[in-house]
PDB file of N, CA and C in Angstrom:
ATOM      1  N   UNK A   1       0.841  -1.177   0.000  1.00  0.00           N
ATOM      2  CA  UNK A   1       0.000   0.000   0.000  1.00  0.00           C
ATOM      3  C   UNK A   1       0.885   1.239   0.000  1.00  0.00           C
ATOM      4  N   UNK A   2       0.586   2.126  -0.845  1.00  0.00           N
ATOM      5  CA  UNK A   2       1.622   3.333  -0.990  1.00  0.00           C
ATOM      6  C   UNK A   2       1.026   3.949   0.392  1.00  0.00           C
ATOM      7  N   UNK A   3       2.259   4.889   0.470  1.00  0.00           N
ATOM      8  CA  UNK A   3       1.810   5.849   1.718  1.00  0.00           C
ATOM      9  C   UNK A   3       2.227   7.020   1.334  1.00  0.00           C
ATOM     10  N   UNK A   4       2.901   8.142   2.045  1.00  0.00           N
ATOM     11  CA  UNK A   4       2.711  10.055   1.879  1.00  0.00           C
ATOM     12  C   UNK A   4       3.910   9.606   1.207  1.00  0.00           C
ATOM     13  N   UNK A   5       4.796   9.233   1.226  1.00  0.00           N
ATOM     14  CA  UNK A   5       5.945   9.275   0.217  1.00  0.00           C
ATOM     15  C   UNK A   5       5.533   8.847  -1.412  1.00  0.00           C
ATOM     16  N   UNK A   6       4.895   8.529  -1.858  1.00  0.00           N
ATOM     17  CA  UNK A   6       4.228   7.661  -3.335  1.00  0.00           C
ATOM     18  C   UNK A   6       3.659   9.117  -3.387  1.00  0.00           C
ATOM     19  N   UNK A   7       2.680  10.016  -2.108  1.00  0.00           N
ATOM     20  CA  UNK A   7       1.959  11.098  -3.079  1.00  0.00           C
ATOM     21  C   UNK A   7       2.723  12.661  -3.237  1.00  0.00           C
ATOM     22  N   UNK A   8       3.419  12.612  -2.256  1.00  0.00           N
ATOM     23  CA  UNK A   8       4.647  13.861  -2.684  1.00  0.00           C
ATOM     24  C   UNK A   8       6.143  13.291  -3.059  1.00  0.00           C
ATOM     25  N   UNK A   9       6.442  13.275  -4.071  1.00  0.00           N
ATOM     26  CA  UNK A   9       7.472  12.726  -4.748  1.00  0.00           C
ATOM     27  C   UNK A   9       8.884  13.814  -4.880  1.00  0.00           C
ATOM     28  N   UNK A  10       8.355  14.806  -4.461  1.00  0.00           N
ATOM     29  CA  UNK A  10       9.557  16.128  -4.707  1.00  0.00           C
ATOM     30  C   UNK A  10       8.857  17.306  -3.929  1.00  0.00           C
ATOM     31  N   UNK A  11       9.859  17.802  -2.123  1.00  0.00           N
ATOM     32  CA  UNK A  11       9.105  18.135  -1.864  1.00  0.00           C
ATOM     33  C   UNK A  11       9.156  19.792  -2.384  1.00  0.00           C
ATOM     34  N   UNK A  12       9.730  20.248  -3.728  1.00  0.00           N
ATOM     35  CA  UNK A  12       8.875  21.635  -4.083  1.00  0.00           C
ATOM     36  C   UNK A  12       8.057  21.399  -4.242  1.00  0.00           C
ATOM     37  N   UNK A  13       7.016  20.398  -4.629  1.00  0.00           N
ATOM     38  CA  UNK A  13       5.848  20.232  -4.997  1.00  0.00           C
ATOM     39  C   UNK A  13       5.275  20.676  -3.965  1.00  0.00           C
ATOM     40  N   UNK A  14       5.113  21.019  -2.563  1.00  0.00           N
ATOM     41  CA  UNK A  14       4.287  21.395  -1.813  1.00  0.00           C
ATOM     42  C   UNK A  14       4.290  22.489  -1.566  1.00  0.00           C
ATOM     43  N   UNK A  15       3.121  23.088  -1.492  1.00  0.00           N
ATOM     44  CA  UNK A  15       3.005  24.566  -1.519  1.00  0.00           C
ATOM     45  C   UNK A  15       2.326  25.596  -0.011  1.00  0.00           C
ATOM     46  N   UNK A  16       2.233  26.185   0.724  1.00  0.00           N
ATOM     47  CA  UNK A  16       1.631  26.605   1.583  1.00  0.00           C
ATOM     48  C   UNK A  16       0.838  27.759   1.312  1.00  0.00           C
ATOM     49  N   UNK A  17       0.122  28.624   2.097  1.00  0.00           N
ATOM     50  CA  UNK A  17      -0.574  29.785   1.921  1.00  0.00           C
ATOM     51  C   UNK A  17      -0.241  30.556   0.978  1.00  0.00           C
ATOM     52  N   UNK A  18       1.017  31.254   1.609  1.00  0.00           N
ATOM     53  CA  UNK A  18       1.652  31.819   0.666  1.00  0.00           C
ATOM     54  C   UNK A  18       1.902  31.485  -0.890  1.00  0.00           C
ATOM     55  N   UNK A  19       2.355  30.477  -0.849  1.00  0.00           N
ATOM     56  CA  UNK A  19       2.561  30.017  -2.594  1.00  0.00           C
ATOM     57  C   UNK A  19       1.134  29.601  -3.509  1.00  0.00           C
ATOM     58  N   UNK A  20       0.076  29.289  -2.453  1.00  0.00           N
ATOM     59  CA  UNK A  20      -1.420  28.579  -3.167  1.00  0.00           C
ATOM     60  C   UNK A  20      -1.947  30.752  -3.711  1.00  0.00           C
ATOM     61  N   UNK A  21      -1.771  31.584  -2.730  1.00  0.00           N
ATOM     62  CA  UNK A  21      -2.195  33.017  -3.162  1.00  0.00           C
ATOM     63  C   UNK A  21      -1.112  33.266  -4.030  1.00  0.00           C
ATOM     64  N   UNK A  22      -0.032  33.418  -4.481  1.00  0.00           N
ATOM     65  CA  UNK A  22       0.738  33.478  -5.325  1.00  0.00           C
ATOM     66  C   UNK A  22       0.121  33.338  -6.799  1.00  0.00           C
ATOM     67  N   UNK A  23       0.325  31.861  -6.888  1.00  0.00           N
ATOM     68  CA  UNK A  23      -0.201  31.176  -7.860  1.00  0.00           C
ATOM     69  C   UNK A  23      -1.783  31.455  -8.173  1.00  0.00           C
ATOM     70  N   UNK A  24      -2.873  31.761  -6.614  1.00  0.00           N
ATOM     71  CA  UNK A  24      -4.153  32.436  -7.040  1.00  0.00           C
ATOM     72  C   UNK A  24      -3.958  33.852  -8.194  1.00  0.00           C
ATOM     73  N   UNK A  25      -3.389  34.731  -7.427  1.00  0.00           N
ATOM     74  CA  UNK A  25      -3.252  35.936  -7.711  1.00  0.00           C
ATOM     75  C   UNK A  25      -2.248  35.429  -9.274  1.00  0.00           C
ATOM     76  N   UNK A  26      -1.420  34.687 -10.369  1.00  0.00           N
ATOM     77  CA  UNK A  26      -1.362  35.052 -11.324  1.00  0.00           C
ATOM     78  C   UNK A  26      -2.579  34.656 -11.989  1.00  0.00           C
ATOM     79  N   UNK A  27      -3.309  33.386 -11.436  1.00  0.00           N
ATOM     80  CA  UNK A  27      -4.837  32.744 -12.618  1.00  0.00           C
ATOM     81  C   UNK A  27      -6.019  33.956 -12.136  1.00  0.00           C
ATOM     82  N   UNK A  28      -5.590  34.761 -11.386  1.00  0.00           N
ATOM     83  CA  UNK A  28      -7.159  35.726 -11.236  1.00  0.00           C
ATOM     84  C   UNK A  28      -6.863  36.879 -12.545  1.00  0.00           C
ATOM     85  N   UNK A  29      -5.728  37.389 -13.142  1.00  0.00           N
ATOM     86  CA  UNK A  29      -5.703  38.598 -14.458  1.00  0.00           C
ATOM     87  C   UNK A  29      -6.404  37.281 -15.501  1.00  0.00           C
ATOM     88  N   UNK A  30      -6.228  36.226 -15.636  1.00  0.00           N
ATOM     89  CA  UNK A  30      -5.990  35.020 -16.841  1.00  0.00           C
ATOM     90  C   UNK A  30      -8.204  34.763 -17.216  1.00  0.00           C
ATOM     91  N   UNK A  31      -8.094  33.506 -17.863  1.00  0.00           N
ATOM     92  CA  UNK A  31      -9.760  33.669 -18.298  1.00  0.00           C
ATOM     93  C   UNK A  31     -10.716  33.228 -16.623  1.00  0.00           C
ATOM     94  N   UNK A  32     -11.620  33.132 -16.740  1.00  0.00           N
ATOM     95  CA  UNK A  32     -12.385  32.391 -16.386  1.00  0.00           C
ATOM     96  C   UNK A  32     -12.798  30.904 -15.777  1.00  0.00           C
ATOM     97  N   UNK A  33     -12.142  30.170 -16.691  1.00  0.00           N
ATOM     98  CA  UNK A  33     -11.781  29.048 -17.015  1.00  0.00           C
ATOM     99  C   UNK A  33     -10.739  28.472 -16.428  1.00  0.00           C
ATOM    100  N   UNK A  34      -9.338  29.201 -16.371  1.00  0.00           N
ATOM    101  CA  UNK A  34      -8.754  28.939 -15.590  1.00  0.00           C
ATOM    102  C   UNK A  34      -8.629  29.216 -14.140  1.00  0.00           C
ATOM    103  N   UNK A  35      -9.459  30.079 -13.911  1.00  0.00           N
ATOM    104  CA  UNK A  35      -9.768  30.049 -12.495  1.00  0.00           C
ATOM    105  C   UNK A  35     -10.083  29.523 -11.676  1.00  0.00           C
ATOM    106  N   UNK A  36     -11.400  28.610 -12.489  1.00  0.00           N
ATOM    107  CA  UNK A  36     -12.485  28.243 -12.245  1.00  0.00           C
ATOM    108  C   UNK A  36     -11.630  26.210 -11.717  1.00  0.00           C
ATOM    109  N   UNK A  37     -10.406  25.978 -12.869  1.00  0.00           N
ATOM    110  CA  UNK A  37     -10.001  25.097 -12.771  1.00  0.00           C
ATOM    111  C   UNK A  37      -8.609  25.214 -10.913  1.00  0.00           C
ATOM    112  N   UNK A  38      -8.558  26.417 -10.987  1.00  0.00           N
ATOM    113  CA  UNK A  38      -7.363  26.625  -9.775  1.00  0.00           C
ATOM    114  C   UNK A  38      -8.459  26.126  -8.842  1.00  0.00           C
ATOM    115  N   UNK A  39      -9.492  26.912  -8.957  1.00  0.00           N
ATOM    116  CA  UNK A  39     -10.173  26.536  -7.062  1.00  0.00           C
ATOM    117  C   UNK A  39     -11.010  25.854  -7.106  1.00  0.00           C
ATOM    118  N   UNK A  40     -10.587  24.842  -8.144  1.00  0.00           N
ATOM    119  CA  UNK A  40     -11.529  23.255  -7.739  1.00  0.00           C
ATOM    120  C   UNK A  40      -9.983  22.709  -7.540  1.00  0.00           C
ATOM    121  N   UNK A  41      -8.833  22.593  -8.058  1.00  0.00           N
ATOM    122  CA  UNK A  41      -8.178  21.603  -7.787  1.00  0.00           C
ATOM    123  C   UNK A  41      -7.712  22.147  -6.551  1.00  0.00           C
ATOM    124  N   UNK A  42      -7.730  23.468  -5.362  1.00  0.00           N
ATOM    125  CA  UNK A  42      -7.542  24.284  -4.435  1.00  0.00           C
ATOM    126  C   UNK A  42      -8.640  23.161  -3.319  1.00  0.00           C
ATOM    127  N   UNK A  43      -9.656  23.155  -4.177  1.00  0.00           N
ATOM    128  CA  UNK A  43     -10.671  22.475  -2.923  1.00  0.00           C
ATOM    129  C   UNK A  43     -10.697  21.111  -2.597  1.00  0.00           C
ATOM    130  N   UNK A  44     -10.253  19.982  -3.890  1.00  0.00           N
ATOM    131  CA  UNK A  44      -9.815  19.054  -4.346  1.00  0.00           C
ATOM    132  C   UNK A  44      -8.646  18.595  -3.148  1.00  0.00           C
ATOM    133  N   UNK A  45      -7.690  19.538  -3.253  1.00  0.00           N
ATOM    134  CA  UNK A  45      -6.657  19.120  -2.359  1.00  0.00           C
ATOM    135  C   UNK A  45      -7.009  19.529  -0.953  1.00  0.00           C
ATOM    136  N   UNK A  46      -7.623  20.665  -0.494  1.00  0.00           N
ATOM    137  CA  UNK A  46      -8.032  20.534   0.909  1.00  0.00           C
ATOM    138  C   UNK A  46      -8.794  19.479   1.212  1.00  0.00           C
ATOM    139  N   UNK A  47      -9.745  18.697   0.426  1.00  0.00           N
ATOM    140  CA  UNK A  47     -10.493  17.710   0.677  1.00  0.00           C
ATOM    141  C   UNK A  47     -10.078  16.440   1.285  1.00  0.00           C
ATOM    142  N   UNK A  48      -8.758  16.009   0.153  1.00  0.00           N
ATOM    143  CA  UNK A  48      -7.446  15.349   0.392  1.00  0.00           C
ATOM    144  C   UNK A  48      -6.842  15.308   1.630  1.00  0.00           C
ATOM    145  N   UNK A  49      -6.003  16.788   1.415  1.00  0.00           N
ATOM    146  CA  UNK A  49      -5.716  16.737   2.585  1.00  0.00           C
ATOM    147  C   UNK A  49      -6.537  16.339   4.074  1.00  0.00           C
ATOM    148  N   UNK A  50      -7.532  17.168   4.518  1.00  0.00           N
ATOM    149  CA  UNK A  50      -8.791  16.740   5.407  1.00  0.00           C
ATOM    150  C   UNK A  50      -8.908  15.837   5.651  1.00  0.00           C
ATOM    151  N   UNK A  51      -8.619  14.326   4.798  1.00  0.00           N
ATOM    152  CA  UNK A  51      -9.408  13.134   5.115  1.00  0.00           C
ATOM    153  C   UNK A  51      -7.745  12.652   5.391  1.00  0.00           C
ATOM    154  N   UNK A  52      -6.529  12.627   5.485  1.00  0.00           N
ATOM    155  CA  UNK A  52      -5.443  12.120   5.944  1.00  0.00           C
ATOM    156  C   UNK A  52      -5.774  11.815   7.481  1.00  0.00           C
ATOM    157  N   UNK A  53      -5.170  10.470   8.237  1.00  0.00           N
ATOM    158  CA  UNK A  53      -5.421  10.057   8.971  1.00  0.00           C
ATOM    159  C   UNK A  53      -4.473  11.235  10.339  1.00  0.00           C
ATOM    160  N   UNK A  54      -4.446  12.049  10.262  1.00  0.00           N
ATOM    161  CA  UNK A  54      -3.593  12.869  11.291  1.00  0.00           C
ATOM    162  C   UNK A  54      -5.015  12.950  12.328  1.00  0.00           C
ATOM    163  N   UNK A  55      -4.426  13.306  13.622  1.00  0.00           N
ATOM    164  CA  UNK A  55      -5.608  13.448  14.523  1.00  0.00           C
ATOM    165  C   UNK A  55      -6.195  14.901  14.524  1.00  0.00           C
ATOM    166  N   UNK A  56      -5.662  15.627  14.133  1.00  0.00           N
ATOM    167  CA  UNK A  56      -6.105  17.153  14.394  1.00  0.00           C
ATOM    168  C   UNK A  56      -7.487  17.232  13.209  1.00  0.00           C
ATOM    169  N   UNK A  57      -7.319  16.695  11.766  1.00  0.00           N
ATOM    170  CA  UNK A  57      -7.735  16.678  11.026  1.00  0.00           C
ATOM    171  C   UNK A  57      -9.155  15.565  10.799  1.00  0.00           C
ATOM    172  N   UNK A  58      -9.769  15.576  10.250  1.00  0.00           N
ATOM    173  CA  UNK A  58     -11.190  14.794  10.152  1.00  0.00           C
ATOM    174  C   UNK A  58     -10.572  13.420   9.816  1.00  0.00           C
ATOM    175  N   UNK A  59      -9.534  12.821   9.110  1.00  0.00           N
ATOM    176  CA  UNK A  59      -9.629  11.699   9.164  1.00  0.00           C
ATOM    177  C   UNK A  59      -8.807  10.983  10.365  1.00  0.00           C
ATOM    178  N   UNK A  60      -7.883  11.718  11.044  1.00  0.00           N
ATOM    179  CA  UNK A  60      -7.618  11.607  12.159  1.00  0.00           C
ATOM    180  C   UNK A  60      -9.020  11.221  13.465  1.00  0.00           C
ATOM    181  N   UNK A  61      -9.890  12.375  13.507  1.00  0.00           N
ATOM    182  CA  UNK A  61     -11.150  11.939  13.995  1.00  0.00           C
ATOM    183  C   UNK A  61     -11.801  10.150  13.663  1.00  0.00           C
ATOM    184  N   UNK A  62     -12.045  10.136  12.578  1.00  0.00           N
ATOM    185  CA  UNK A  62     -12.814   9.055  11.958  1.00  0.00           C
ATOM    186  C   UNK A  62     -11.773   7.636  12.383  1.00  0.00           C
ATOM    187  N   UNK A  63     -10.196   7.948  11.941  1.00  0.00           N
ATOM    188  CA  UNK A  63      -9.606   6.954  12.415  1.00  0.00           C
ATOM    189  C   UNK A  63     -10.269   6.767  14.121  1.00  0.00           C
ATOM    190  N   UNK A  64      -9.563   7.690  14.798  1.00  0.00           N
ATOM    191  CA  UNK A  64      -9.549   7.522  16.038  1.00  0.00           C
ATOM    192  C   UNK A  64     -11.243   7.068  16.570  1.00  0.00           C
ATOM    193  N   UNK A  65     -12.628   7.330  15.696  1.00  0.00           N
ATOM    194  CA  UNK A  65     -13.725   6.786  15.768  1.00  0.00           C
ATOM    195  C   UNK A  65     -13.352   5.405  15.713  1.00  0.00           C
ATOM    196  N   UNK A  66     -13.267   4.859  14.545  1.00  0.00           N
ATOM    197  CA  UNK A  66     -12.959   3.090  14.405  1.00  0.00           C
ATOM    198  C   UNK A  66     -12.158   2.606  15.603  1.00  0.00           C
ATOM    199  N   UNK A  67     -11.146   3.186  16.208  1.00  0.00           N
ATOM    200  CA  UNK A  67     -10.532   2.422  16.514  1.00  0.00           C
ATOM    201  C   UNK A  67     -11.261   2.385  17.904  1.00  0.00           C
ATOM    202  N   UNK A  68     -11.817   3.461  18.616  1.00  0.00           N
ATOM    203  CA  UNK A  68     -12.560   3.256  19.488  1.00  0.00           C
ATOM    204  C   UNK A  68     -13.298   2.325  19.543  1.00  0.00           C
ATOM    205  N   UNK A  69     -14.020   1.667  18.473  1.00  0.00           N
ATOM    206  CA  UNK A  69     -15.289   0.439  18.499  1.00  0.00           C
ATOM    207  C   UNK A  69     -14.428  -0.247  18.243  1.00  0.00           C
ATOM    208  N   UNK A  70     -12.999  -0.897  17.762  1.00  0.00           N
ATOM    209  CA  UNK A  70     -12.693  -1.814  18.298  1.00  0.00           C
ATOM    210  C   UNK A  70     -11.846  -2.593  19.327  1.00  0.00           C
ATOM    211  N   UNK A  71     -11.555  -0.745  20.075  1.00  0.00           N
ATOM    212  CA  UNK A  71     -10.601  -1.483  21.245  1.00  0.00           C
ATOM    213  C   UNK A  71     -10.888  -0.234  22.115  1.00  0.00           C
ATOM    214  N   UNK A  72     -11.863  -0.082  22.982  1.00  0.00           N
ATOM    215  CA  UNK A  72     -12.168   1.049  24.100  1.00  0.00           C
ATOM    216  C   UNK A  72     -11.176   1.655  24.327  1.00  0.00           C
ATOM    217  N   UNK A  73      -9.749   1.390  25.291  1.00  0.00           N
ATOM    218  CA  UNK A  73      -9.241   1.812  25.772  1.00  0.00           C
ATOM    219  C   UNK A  73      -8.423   3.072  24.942  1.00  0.00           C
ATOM    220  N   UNK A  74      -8.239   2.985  23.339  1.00  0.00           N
ATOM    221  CA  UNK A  74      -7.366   3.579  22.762  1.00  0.00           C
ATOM    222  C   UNK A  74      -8.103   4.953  22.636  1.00  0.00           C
ATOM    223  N   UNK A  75      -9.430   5.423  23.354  1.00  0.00           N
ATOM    224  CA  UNK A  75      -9.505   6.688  24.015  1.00  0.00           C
ATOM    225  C   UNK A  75      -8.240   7.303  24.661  1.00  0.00           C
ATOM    226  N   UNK A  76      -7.982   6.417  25.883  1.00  0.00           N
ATOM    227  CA  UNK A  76      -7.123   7.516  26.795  1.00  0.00           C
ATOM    228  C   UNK A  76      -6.001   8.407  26.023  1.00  0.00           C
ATOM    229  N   UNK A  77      -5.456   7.772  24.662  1.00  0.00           N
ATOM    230  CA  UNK A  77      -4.077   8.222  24.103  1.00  0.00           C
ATOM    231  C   UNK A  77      -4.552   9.423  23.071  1.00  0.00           C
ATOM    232  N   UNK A  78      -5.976   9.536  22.851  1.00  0.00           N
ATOM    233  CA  UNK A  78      -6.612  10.189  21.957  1.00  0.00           C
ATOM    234  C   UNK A  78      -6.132  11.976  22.277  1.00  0.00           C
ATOM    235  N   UNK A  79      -6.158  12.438  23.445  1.00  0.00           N
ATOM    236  CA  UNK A  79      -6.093  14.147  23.231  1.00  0.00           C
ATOM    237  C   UNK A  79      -4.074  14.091  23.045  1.00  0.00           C
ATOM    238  N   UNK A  80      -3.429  12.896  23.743  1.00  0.00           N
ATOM    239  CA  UNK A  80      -1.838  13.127  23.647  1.00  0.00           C
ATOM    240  C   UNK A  80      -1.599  13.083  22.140  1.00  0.00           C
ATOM    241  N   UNK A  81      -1.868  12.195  21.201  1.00  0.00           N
ATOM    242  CA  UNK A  81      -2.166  12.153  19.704  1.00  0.00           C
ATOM    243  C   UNK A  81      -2.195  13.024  19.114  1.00  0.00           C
ATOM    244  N   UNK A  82      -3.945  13.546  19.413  1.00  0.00           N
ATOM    245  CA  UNK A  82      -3.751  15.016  18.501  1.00  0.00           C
ATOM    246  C   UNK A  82      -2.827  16.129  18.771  1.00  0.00           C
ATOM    247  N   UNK A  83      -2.611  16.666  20.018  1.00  0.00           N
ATOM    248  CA  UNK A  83      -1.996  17.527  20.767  1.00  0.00           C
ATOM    249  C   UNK A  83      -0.453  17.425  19.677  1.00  0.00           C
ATOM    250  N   UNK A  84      -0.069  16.159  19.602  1.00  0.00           N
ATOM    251  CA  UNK A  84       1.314  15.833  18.516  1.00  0.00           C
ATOM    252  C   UNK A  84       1.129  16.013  17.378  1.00  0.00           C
ATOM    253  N   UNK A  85      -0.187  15.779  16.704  1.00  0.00           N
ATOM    254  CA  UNK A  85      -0.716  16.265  15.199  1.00  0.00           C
ATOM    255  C   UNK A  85      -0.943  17.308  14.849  1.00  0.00           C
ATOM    256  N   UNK A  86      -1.221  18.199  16.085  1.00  0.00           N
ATOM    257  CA  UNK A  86      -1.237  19.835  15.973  1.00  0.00           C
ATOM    258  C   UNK A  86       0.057  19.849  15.624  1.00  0.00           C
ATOM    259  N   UNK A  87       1.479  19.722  16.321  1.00  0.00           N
ATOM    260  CA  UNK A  87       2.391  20.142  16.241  1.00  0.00           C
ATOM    261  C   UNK A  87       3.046  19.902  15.109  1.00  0.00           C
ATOM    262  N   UNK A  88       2.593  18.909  14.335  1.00  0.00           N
ATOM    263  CA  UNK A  88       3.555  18.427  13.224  1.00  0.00           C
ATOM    264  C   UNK A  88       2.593  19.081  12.176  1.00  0.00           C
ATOM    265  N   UNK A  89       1.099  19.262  12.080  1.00  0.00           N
ATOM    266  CA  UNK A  89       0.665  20.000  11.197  1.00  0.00           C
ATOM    267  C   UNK A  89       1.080  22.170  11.310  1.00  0.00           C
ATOM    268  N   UNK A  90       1.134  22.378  12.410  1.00  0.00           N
ATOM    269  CA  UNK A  90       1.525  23.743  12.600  1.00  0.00           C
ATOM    270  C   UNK A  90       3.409  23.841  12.382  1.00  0.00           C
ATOM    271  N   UNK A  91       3.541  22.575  12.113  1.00  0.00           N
ATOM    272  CA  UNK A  91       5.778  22.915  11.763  1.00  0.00           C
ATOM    273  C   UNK A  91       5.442  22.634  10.585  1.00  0.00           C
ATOM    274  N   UNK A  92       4.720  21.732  10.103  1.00  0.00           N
ATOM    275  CA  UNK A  92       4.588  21.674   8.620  1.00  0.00           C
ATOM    276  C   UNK A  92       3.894  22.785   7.645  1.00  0.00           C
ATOM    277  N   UNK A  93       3.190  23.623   8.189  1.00  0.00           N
ATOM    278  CA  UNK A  93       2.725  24.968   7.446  1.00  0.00           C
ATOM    279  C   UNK A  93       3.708  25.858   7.990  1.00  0.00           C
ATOM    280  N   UNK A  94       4.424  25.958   9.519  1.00  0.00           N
ATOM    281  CA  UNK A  94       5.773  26.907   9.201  1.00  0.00           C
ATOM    282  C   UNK A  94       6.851  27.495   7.621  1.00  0.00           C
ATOM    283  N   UNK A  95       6.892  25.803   7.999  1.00  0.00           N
ATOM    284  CA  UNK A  95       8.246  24.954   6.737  1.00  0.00           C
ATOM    285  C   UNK A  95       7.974  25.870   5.308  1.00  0.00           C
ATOM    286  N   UNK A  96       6.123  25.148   4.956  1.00  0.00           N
ATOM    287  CA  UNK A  96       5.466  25.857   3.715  1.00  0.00           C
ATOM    288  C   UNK A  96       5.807  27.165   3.182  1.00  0.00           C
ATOM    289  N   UNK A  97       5.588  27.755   4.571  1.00  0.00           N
ATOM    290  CA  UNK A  97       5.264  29.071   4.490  1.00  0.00           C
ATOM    291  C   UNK A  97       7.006  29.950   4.513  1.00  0.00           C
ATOM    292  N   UNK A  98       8.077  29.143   5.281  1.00  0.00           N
ATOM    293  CA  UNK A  98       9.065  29.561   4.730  1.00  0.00           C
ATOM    294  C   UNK A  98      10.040  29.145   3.364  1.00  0.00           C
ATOM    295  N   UNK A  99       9.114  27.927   2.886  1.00  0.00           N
ATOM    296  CA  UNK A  99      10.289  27.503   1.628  1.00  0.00           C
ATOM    297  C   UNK A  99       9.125  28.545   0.587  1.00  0.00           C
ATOM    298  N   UNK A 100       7.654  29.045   0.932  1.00  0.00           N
ATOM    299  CA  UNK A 100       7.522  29.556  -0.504  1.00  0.00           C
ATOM    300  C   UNK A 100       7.907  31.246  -0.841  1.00  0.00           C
ATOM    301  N   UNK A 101       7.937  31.320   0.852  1.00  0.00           N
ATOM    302  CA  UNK A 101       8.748  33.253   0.812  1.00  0.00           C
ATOM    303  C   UNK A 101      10.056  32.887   0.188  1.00  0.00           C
ATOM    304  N   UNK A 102      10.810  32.086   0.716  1.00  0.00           N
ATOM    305  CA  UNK A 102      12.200  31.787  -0.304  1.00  0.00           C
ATOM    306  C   UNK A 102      12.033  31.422  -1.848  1.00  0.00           C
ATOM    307  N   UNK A 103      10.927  30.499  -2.374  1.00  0.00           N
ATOM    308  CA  UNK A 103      10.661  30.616  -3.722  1.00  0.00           C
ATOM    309  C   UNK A 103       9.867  32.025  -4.259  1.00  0.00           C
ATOM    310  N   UNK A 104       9.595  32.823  -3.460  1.00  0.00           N
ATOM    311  CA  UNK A 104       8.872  34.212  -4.052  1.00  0.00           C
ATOM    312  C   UNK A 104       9.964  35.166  -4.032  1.00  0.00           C
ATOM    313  N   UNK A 105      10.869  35.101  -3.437  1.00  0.00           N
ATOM    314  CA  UNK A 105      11.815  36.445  -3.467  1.00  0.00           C
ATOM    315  C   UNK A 105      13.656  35.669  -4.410  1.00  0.00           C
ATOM    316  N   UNK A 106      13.312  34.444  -4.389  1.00  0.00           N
ATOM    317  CA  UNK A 106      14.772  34.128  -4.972  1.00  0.00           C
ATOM    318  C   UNK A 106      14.412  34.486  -6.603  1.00  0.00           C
TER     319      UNK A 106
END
């Protein structure tokens, strides 16, 4: 079963705030059409993203649902979990947000 390495293969490919408005702001002068195609594949990937099994995030939730019905106890580890998924999702939009100011000004 592939995992996050199979779906980011190179990590410029990932983009944060900064670089997703970047890239908004050149398709908003452009048609219609291409706009229209930025903020579906914009919503596309938040969707994506969203359903990844991290705990902070909804599929984090849903995991941590299942696993509750099949083993009670794996409540107690549930707020230490997310509390760690915050942290690795808030260093991981740091990171974003400083490799795309370095791709906007180099």
């Amino acid at each position: 079963m592939p995992g996050f390495p199979a779906l980011v293969t190179d990590v410029d490919q990932l983009s944060g705030i900064v670089g997703i408005v970047a890239v908004g702001g050149t398709q908003f002068g452009s048609t219609f059409t291409s706009l229209l195609t930025f903020s579906v594949l914009i919503n596309i990937s938040l969707a994506v993203m969203n359903l990844l099994p991290l705990p902070p995030l909804d599929g984090g939730r849903i995991l941590f649902c299942v696993l509750e019905k099949i083993y009670r106890p794996v409540a107690r580890i549930e707020i230490p979990v997310t509390l760690a998924g915050w942290a690795l999702v808030l260093g991981l939009m740091a990171y974003l947000t400083v490799q795309d100011v370095g791709r906007i000004l180099a």
